[in-house]
C-alpha atoms as a PDB file:
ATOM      1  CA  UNK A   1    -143.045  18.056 -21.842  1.00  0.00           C
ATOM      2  CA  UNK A   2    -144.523  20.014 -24.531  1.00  0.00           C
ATOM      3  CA  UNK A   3    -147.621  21.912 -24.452  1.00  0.00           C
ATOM      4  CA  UNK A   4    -150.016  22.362 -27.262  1.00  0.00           C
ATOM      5  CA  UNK A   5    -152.839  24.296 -28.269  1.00  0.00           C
ATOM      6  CA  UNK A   6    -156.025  23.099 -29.207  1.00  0.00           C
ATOM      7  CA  UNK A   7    -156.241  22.877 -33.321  1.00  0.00           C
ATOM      8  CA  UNK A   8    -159.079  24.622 -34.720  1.00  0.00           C
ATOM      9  CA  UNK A   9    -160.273  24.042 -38.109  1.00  0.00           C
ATOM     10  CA  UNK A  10    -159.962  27.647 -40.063  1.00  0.00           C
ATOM     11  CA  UNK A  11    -163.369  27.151 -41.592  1.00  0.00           C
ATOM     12  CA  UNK A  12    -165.157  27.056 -37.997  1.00  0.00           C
ATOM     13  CA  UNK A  13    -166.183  29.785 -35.623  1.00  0.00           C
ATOM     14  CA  UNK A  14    -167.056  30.090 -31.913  1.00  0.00           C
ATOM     15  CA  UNK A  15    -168.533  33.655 -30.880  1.00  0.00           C
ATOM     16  CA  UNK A  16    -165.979  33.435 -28.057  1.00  0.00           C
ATOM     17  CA  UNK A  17    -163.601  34.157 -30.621  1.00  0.00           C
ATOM     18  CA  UNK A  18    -165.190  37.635 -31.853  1.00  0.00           C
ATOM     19  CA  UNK A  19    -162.897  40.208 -32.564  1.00  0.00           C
ATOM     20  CA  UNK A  20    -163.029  42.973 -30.089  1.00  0.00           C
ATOM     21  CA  UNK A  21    -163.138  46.186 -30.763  1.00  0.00           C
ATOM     22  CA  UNK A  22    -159.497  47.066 -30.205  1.00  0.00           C
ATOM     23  CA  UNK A  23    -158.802  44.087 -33.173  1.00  0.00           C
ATOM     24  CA  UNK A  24    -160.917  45.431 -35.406  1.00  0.00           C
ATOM     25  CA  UNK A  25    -159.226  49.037 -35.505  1.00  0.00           C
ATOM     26  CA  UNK A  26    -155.711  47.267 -35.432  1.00  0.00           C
ATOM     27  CA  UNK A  27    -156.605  44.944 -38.192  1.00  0.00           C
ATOM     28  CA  UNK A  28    -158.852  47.243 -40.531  1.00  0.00           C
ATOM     29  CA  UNK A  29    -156.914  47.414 -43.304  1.00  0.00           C
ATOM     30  CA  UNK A  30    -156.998  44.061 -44.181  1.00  0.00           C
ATOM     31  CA  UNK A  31    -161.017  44.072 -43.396  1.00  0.00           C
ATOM     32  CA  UNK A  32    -161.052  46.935 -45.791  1.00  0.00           C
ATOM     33  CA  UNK A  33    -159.786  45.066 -48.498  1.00  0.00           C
ATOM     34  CA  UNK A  34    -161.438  43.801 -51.490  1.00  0.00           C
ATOM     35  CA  UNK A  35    -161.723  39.878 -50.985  1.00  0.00           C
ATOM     36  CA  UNK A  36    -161.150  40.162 -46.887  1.00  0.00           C
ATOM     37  CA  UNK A  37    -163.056  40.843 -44.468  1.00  0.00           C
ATOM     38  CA  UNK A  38    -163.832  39.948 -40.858  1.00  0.00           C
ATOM     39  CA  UNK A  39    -164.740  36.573 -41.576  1.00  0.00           C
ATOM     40  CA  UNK A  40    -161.111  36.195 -43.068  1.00  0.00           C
ATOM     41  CA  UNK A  41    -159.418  38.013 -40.119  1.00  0.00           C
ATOM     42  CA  UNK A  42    -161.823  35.660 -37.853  1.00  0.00           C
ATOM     43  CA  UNK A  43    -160.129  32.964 -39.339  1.00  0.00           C
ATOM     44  CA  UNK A  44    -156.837  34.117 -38.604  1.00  0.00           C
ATOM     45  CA  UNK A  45    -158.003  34.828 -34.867  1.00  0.00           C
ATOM     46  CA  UNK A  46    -158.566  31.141 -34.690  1.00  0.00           C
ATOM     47  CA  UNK A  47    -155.316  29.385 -36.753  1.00  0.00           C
ATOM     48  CA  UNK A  48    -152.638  27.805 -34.914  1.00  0.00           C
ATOM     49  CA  UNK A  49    -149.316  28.248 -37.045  1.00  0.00           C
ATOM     50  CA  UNK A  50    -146.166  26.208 -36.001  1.00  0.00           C
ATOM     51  CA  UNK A  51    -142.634  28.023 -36.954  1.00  0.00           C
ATOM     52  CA  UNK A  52    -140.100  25.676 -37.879  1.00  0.00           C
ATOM     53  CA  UNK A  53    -136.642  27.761 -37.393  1.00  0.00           C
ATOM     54  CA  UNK A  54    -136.439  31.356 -35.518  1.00  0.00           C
ATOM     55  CA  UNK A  55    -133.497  32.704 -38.237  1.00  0.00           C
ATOM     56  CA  UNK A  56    -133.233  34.782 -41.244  1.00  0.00           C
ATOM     57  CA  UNK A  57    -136.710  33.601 -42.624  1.00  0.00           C
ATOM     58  CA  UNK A  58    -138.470  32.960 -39.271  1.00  0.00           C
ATOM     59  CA  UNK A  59    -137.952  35.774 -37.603  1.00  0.00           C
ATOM     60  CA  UNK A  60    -139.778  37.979 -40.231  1.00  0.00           C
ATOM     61  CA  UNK A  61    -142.469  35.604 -40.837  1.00  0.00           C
ATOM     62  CA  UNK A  62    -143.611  35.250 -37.500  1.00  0.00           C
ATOM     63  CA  UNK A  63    -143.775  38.906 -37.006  1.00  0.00           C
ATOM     64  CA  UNK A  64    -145.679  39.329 -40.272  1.00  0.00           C
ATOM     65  CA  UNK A  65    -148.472  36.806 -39.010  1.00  0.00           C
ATOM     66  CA  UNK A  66    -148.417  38.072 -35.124  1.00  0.00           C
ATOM     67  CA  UNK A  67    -149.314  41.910 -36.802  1.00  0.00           C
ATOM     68  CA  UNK A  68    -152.083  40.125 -39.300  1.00  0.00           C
ATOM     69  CA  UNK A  69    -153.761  38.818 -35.799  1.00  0.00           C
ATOM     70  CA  UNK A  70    -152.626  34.917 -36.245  1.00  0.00           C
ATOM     71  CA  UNK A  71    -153.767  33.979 -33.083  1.00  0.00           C
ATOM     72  CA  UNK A  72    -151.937  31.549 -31.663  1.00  0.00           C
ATOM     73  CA  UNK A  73    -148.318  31.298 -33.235  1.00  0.00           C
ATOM     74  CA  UNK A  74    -145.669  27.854 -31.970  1.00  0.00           C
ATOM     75  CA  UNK A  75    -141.848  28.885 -32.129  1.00  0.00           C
ATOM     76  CA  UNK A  76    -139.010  25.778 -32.286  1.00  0.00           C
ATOM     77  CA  UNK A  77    -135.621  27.123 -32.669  1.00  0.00           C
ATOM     78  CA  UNK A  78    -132.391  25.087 -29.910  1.00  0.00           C
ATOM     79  CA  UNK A  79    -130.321  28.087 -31.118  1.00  0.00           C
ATOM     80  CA  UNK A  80    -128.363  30.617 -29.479  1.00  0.00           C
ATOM     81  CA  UNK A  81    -128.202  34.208 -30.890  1.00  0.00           C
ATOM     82  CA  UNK A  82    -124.867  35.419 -32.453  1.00  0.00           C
ATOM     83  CA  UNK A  83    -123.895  38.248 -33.266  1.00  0.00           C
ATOM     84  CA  UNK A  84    -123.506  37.034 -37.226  1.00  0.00           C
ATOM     85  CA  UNK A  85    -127.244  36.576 -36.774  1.00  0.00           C
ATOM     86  CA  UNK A  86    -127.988  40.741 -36.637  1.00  0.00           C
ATOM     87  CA  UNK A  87    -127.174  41.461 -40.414  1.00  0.00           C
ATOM     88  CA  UNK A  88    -130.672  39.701 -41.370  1.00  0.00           C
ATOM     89  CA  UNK A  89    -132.432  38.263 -38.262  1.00  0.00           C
ATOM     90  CA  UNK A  90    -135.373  41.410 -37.806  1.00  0.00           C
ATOM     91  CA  UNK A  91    -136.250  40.367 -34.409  1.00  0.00           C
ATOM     92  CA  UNK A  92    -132.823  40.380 -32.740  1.00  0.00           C
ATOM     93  CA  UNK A  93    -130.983  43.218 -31.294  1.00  0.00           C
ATOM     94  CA  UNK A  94    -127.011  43.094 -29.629  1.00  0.00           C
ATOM     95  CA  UNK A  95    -128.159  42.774 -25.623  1.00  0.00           C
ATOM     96  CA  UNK A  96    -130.259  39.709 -27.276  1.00  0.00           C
ATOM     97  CA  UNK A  97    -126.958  37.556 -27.836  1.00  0.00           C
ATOM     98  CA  UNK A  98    -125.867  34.484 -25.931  1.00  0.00           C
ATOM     99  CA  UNK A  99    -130.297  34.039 -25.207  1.00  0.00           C
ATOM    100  CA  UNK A 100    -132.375  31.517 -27.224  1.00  0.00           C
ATOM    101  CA  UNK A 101    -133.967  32.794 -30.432  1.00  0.00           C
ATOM    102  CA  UNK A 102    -137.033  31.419 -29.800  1.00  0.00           C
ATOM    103  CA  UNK A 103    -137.868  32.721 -26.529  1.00  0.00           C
ATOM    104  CA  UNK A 104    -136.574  36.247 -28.062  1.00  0.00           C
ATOM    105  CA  UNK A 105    -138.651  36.509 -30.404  1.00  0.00           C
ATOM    106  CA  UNK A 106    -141.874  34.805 -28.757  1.00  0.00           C
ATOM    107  CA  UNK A 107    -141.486  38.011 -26.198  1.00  0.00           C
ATOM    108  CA  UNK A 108    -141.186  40.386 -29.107  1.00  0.00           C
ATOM    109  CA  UNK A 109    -144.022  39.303 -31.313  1.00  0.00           C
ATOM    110  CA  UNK A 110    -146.180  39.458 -27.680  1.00  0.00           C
ATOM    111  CA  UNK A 111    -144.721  42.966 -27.520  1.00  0.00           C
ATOM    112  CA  UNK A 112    -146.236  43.774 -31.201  1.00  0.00           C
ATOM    113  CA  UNK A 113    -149.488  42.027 -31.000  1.00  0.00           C
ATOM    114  CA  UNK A 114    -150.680  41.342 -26.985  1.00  0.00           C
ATOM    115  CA  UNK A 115    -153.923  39.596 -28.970  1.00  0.00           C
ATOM    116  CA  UNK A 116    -152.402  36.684 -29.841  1.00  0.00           C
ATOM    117  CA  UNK A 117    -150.779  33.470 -28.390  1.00  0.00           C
ATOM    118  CA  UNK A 118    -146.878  32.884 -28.387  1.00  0.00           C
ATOM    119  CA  UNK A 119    -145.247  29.123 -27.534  1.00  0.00           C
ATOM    120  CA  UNK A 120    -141.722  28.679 -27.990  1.00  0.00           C
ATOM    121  CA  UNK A 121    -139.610  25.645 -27.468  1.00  0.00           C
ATOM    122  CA  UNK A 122    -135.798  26.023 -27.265  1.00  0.00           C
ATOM    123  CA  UNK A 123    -135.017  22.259 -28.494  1.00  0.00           C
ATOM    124  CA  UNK A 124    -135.161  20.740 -31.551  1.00  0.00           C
ATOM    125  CA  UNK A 125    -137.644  19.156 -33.972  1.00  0.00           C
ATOM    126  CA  UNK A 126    -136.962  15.529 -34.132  1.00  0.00           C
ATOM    127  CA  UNK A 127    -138.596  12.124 -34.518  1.00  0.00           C
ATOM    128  CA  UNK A 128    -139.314  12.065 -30.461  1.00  0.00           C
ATOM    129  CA  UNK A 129    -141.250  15.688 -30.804  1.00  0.00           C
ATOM    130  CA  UNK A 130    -142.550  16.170 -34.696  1.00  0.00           C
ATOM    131  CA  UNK A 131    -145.461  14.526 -33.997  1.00  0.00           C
ATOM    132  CA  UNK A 132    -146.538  16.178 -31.352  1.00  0.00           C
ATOM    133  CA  UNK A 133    -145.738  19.914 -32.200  1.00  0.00           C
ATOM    134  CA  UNK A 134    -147.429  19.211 -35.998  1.00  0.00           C
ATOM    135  CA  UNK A 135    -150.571  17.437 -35.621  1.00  0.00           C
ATOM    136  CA  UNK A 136    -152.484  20.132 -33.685  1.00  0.00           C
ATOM    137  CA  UNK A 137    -151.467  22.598 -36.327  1.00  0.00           C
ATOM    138  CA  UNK A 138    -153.125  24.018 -39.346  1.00  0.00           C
ATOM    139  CA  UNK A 139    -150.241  25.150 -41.065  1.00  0.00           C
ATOM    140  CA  UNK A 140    -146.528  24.553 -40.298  1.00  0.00           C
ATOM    141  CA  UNK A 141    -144.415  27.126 -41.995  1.00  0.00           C
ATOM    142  CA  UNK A 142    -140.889  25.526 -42.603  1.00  0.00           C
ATOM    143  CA  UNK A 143    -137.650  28.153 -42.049  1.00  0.00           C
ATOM    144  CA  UNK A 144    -134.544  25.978 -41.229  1.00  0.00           C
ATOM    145  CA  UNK A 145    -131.611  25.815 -42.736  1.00  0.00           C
ATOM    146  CA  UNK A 146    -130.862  22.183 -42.917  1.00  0.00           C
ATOM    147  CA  UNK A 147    -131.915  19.107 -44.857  1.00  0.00           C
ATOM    148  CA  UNK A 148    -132.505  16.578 -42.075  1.00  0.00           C
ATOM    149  CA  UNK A 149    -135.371  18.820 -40.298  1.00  0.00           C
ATOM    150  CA  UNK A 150    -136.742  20.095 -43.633  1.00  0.00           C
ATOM    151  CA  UNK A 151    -137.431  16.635 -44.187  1.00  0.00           C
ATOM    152  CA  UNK A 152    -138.881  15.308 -41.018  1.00  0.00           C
ATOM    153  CA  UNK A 153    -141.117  18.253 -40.934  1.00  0.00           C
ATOM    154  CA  UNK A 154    -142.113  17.427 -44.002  1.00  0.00           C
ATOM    155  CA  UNK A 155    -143.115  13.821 -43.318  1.00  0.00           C
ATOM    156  CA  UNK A 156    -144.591  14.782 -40.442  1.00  0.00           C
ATOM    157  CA  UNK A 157    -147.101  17.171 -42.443  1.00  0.00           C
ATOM    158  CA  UNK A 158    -148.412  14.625 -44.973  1.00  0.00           C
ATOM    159  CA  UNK A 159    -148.750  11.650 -41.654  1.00  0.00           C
ATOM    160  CA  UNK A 160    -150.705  14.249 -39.559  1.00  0.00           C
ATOM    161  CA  UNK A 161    -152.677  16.201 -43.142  1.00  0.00           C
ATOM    162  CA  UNK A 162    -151.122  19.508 -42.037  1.00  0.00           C
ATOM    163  CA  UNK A 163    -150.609  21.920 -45.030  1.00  0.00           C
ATOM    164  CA  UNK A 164    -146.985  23.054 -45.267  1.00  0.00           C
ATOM    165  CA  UNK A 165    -145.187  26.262 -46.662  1.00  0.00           C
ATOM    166  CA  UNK A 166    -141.568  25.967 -46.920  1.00  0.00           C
ATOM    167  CA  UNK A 167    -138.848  28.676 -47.502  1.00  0.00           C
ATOM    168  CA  UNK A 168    -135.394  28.615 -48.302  1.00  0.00           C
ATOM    169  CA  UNK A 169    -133.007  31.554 -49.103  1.00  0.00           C
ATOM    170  CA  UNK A 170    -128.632  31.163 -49.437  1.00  0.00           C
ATOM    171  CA  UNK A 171    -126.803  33.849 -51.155  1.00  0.00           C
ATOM    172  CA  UNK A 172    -128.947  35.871 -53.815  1.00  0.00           C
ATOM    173  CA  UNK A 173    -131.786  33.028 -53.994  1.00  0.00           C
ATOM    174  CA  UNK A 174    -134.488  31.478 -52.731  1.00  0.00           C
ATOM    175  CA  UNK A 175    -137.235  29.053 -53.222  1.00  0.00           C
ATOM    176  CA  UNK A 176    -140.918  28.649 -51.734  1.00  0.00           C
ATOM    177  CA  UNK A 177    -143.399  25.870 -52.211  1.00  0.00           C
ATOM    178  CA  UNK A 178    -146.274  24.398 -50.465  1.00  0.00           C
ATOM    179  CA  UNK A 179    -147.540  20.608 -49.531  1.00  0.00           C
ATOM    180  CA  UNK A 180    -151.433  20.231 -48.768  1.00  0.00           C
ATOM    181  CA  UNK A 181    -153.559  17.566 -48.882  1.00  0.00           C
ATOM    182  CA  UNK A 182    -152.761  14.835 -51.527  1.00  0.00           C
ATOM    183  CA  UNK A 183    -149.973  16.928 -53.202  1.00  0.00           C
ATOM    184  CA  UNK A 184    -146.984  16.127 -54.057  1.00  0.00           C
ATOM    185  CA  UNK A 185    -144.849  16.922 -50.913  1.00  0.00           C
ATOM    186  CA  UNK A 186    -141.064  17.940 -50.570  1.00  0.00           C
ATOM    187  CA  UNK A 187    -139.535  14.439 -51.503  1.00  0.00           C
ATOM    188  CA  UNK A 188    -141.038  14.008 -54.370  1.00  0.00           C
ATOM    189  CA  UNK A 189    -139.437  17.852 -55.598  1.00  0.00           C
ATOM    190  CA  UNK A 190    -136.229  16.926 -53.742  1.00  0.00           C
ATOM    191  CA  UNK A 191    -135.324  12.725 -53.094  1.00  0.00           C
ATOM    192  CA  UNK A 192    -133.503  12.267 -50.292  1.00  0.00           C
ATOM    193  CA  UNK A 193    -130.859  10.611 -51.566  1.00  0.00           C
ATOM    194  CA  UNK A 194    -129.997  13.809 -53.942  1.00  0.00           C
ATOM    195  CA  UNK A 195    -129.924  16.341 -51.249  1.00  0.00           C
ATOM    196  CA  UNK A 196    -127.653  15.068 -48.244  1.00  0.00           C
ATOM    197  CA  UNK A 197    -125.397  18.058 -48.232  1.00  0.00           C
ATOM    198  CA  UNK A 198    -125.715  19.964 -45.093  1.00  0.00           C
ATOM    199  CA  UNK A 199    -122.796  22.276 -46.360  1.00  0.00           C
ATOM    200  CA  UNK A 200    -125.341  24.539 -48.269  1.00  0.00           C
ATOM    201  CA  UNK A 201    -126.461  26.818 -45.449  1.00  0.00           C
ATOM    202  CA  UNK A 202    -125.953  30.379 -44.584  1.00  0.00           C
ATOM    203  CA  UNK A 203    -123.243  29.790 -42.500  1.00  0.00           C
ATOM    204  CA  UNK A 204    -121.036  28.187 -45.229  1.00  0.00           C
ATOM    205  CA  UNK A 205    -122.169  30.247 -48.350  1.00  0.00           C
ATOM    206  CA  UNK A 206    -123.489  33.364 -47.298  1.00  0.00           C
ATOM    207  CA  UNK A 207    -126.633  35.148 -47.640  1.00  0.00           C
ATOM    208  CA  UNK A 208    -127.650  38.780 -48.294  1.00  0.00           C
ATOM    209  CA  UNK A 209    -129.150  40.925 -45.489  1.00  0.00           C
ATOM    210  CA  UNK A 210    -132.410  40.532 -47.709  1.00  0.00           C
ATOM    211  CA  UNK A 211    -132.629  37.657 -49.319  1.00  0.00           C
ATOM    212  CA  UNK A 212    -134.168  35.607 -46.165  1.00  0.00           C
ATOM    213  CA  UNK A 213    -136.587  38.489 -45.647  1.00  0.00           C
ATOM    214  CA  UNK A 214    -137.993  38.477 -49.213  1.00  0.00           C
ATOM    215  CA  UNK A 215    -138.801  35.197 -48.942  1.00  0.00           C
ATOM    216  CA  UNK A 216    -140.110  35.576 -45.418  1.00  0.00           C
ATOM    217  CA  UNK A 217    -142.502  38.116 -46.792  1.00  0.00           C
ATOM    218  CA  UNK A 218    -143.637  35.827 -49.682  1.00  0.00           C
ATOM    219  CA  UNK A 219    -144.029  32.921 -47.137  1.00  0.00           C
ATOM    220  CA  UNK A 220    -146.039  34.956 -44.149  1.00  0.00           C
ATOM    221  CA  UNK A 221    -148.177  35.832 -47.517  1.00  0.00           C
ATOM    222  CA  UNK A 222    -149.390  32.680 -48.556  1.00  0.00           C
ATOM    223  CA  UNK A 223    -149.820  31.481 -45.476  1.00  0.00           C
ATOM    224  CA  UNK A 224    -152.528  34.438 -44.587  1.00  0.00           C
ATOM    225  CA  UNK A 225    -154.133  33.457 -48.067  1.00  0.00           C
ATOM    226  CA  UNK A 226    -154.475  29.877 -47.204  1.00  0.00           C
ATOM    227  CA  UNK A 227    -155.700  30.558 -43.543  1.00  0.00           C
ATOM    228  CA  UNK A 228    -158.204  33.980 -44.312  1.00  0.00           C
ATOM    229  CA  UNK A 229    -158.917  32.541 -47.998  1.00  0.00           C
ATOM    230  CA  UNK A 230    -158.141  29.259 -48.270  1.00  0.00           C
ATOM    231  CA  UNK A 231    -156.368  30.042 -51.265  1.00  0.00           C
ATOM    232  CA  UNK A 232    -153.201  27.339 -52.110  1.00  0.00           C
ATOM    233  CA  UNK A 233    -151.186  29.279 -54.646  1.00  0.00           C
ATOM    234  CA  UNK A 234    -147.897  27.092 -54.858  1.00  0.00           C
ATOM    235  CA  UNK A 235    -149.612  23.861 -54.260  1.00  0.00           C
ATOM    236  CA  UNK A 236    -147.509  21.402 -55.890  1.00  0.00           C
ATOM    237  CA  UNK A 237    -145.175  24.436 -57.730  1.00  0.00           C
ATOM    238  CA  UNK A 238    -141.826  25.763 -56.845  1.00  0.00           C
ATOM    239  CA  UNK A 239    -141.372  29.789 -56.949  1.00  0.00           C
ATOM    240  CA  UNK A 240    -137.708  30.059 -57.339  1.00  0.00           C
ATOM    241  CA  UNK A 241    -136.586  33.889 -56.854  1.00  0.00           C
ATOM    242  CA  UNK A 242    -133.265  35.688 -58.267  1.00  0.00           C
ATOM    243  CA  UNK A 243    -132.058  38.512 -56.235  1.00  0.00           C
ATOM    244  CA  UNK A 244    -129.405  39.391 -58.525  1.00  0.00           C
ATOM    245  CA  UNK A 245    -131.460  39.638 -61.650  1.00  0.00           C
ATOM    246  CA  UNK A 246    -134.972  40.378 -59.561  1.00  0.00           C
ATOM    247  CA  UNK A 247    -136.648  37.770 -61.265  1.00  0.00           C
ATOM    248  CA  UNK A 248    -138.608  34.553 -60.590  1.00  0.00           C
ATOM    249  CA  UNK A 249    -139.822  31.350 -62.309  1.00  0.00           C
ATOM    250  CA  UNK A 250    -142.868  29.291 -61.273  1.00  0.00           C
ATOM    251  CA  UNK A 251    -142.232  25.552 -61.538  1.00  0.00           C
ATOM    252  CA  UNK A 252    -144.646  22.771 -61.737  1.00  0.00           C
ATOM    253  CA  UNK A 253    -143.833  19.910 -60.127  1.00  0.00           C
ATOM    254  CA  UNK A 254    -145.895  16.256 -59.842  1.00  0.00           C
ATOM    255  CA  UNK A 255    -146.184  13.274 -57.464  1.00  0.00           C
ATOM    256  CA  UNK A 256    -142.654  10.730 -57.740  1.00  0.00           C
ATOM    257  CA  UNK A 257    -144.288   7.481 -57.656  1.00  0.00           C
ATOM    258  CA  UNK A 258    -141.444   6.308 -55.801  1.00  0.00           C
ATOM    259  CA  UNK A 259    -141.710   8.894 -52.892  1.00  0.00           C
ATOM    260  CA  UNK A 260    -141.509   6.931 -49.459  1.00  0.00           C
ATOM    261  CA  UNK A 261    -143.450   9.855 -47.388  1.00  0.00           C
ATOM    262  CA  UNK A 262    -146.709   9.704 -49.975  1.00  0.00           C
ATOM    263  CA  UNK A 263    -146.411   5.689 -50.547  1.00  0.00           C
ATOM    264  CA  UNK A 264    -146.882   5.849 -46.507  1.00  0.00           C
ATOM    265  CA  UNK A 265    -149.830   8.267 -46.689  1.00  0.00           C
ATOM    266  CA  UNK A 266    -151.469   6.403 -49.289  1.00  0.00           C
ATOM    267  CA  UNK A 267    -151.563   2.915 -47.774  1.00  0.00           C
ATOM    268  CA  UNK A 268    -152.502   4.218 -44.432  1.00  0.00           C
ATOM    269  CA  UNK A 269    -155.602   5.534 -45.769  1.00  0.00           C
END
């Protein structure tokens, strides 16, 4: 049975949700910045961020937002730590293999911020549970390394109106987009039927020690813009990133008119 938390709207406050002293003096130089202050980190304090994947890209992320203060932070991850998972997975250390990643790193981000919230659910995300673990959410932050989920995750963002930032990174590369409101969503950049090969993960190709952690960084960044700001920087375009040149292209891309997942949104409005 799966337990949520309540979903608060990022534009709302309660005074129960003040930042104590404490917060303020671990957060301060964010408030300090130009463009953020406690209003922003407020916001954080009240977002509810699903994880989608506890690996190379999720394990950085979700340590990125538990140190910014997101308070209440939802792990899904069925795997197992390996010891292949060390050369780029931040959160994991040897005595950690053979235990679930995403109860291993729910206890470390709790270790690094004791402010926040940590859920983690060792099965996975599929058509009997998306529902349920995204429409509480406001943001789901997309790590896996397969097709099938990146998919029904996506689906399940544009049914429930859940904004969505999703990361890949194989080898030297990666890519980073986001899906909010009436955008164009993931299978209109990538139809289904083009993208059925489950042979391009990490496990078959390879992946630097860094790559996934780049892109971590650049995901856990947008996604405190969108919750503190409510800035939506990759709405609708693709930032694909070259770690062997250390370049990257920004990519428009539009609505495919043929797109199952935002046919289904529109007529059920």
């Amino acid at each position: 049975m799966l337990v949520l938390i309540y979903r608060y709207n990022v534009t709302d406050f309660n005074q129960d949700f003040e930042l104590s002293d404490e917060e303020m003096h671990l957060y301060s130089r964010q408030i300090l910045l130009d463009g953020w202050d406690i209003q922003a980190q407020e916001k954080l304090k009240l977002a509810n961020v699903l994880i989608v994947g506890a690996g190379g890209i999720g394990c950085m992320t979700a340590e990125l937002l538990a140190r910014a203060g997101v308070g209440k932070i939802s792990l899904i991850d069925p795997d197992i730590i390996e010891i292949s998972n060390l050369q780029r997975q931040v959160a994991f250390m040897p005595q950690d293999v053979g235990f679930y990643k995403a109860e291993i790193l729910a206890k470390r981000l709790m270790e690094i911020n004791p402010h926040i919230e940590v859920q983690s659910f060792t099965q996975k995300i599929d058509e009997s549970n998306a529902d349920e673990l995204i429409a509480m959410q406001d943001l789901v932050l997309d790590g896996c390394d397969n097709f099938t989920t990146r998919y029904l995750v996506n689906a399940g963002c544009k049914q429930h109106n859940v904004a969505l930032i999703s990361a890949s990174a194989i080898g030297f590369q990666g890519q980073l987009f986001m899906v909010e409101g009436e955008s164009a969503c993931y299978e209109c950049l990538f139809p289904k039927e083009h993208h059925q090969n489950e042979n391009l993960r990490c496990a078959d190709s390879g992946v630097l020690a860094t790559t996934p952690n780049v892109m971590a960084s650049l995901q856990a960044h947008h996604a405190l813009l969108y919750l503190g700001l409510g800035i939506t920087a990759l709405k609708e375009k693709l930032l694909l990133w070259d770690g062997l040149n250390m370049q990257q292209k920004l990519l428009s891309f539009v609505h495919d008119e043929e797109c199952p997942i935002c046919q289904a949104r529109l007529s059920s409005d």
